[in-house]
C-alpha atoms as a PDB file:
ATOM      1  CA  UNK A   1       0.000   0.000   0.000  1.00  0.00           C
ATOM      2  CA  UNK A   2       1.282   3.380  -0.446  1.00  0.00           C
ATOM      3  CA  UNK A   3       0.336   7.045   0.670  1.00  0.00           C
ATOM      4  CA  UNK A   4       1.149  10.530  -0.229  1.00  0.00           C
ATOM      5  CA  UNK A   5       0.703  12.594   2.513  1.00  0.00           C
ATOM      6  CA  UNK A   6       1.661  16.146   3.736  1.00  0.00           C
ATOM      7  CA  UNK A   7       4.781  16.524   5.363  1.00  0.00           C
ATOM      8  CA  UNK A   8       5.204  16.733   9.361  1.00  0.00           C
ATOM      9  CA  UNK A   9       5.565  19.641  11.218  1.00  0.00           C
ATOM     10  CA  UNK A  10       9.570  19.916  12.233  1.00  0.00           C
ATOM     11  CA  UNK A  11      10.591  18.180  15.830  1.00  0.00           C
ATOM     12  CA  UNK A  12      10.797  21.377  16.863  1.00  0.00           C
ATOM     13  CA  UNK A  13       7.205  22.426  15.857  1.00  0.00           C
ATOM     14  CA  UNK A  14       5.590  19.147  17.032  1.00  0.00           C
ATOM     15  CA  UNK A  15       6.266  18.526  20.647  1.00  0.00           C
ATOM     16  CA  UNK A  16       6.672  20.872  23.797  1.00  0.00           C
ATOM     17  CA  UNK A  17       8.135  20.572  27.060  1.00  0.00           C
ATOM     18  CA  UNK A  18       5.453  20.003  30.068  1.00  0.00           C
ATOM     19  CA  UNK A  19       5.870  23.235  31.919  1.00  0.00           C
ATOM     20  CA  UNK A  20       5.848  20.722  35.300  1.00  0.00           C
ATOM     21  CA  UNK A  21       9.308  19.891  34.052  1.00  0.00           C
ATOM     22  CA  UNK A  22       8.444  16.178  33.173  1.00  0.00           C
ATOM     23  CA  UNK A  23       7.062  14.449  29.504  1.00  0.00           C
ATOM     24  CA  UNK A  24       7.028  15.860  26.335  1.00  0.00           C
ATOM     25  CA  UNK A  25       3.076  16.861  24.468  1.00  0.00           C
ATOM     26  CA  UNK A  26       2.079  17.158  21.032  1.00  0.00           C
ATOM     27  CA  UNK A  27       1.317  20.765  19.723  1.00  0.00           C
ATOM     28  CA  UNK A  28      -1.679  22.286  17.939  1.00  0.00           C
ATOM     29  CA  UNK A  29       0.146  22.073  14.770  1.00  0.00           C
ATOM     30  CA  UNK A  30       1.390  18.442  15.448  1.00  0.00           C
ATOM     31  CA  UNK A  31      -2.575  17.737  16.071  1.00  0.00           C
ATOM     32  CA  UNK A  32      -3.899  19.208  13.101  1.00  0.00           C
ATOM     33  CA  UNK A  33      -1.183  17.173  11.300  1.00  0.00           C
ATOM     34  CA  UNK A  34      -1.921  14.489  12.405  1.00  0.00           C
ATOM     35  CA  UNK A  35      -5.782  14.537  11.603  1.00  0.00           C
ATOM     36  CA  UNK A  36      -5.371  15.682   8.354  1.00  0.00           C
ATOM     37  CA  UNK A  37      -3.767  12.669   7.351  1.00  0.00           C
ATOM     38  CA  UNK A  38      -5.781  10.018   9.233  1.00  0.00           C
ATOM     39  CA  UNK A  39      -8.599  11.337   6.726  1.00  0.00           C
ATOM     40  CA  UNK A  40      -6.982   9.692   4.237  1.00  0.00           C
ATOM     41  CA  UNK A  41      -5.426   6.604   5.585  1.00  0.00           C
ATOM     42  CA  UNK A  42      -7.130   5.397   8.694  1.00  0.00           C
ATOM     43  CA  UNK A  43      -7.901   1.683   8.024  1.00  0.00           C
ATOM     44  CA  UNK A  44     -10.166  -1.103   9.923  1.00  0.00           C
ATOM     45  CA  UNK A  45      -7.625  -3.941   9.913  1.00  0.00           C
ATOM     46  CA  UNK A  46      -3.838  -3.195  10.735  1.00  0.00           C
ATOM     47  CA  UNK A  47      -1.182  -5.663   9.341  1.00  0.00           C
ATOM     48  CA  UNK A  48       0.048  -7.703  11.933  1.00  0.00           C
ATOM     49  CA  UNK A  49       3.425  -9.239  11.154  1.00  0.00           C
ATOM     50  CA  UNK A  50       6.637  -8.040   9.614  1.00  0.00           C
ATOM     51  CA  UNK A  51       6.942  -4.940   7.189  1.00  0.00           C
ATOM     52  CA  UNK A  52       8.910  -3.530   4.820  1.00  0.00           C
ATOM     53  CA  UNK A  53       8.765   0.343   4.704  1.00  0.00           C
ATOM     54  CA  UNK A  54       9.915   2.965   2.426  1.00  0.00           C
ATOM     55  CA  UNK A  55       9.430   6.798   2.943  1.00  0.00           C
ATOM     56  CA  UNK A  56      10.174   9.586   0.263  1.00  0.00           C
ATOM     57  CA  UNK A  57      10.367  12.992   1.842  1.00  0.00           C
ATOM     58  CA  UNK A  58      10.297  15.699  -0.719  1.00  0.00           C
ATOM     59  CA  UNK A  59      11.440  18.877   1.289  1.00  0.00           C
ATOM     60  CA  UNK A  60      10.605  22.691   0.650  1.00  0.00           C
ATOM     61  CA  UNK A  61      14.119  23.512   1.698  1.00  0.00           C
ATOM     62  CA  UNK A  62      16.893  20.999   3.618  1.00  0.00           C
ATOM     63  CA  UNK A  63      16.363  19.757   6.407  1.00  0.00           C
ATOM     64  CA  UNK A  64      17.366  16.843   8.633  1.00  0.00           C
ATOM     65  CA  UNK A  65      15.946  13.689   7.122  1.00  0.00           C
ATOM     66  CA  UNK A  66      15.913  11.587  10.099  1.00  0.00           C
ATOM     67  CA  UNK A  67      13.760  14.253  12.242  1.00  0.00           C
ATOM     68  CA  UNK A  68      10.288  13.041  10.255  1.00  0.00           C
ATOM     69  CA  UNK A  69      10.828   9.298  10.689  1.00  0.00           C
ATOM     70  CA  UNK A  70       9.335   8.998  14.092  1.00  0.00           C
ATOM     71  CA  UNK A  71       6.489  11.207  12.926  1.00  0.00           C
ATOM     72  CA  UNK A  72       5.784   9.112  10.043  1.00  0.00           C
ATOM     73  CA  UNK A  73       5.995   5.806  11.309  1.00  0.00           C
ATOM     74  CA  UNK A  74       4.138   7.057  14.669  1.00  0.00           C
ATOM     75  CA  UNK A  75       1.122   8.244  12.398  1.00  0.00           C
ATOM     76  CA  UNK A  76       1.002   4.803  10.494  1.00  0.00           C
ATOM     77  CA  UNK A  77       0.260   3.165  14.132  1.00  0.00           C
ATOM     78  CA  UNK A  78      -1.904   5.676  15.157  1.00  0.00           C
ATOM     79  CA  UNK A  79      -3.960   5.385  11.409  1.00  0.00           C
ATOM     80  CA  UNK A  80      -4.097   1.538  12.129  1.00  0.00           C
ATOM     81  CA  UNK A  81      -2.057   0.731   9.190  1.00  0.00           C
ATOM     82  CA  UNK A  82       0.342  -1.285  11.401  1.00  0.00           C
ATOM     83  CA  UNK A  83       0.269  -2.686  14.647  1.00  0.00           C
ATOM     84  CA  UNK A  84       3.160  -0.990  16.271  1.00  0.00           C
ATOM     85  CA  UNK A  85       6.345   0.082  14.838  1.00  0.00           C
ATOM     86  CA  UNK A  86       8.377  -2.325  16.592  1.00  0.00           C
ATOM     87  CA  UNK A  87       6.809  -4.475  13.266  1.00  0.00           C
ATOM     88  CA  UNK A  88       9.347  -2.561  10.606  1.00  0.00           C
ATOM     89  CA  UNK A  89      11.839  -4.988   9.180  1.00  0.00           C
ATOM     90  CA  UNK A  90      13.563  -2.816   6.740  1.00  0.00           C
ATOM     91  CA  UNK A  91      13.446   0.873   6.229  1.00  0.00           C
ATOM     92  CA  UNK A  92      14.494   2.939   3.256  1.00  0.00           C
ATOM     93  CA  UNK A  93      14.471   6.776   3.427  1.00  0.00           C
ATOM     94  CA  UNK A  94      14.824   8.886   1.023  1.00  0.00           C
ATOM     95  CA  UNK A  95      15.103  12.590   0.454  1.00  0.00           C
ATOM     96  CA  UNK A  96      13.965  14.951  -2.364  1.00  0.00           C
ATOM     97  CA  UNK A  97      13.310  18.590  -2.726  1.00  0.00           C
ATOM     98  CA  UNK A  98       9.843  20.085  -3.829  1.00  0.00           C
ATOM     99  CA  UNK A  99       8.969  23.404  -3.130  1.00  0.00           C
ATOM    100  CA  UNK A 100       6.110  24.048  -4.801  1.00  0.00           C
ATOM    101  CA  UNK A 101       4.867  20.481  -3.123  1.00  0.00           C
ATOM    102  CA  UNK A 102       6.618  18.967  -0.270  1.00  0.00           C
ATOM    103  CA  UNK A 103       5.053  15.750   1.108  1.00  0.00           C
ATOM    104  CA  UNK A 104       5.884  12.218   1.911  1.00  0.00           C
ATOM    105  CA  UNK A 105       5.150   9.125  -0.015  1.00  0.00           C
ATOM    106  CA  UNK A 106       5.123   5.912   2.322  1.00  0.00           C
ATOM    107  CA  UNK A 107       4.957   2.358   0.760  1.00  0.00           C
ATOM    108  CA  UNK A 108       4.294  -0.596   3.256  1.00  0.00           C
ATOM    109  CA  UNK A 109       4.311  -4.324   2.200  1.00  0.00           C
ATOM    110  CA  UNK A 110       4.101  -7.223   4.205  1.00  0.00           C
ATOM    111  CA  UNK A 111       7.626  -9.016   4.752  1.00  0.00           C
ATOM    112  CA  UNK A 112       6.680 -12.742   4.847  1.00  0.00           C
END
């Protein structure tokens, strides 16, 4: 299965410090993120065993590659497209630049 999907907000613009001084919480923008794409992708039936993954990030402008991952794969669980991410066998990321349309294209496929 694959999805094209908007890009997540930066590390930065996704999570906040608690101001008790203890955990981390998702922000606004992470939120609205985050619903926008389980619009498109939230499914009935996760897969359950092994996957293979591949992620295309096509960037307005660089930017650390390895800051979206979690976001991505985090958003797959959470759109019950997998299980839990502790389920990815094999990862491939790749980075692009698209200014005019920067999102992320995720393939899964089941790793018998």
């Amino acid at each position: 299965m694959k999805y094209t999907l908007p890009m997540p907000p930066s590390v930065n613009a996704m999570y906040r410090r608690n101001p008790r001084g203890y955990g981390m919480y998702k922000t606004p923008e992470a939120k609205m993120w985050i619903n926008e794409c389980l619009r498109h992708i939230r499914r009935k039936n996760p897969l359950k065993g092994k996957v293979d993954v591949s992620i295309e990030f096509y960037f307005k402008r660089e930017r650390d590659i390895d800051n979206s991952i979690k976001a991505a794969l985090d958003l797959m669980q959470q759109a019950n497209v997998i299980e839990n991410d502790s389920q990815v066998y094999s990862l491939l990321i790749t980075k692009g630049f698209d200014k005019d349309n920067p999102r992320m294209e995720i393939s899964i496929e089941e790793n018998n």
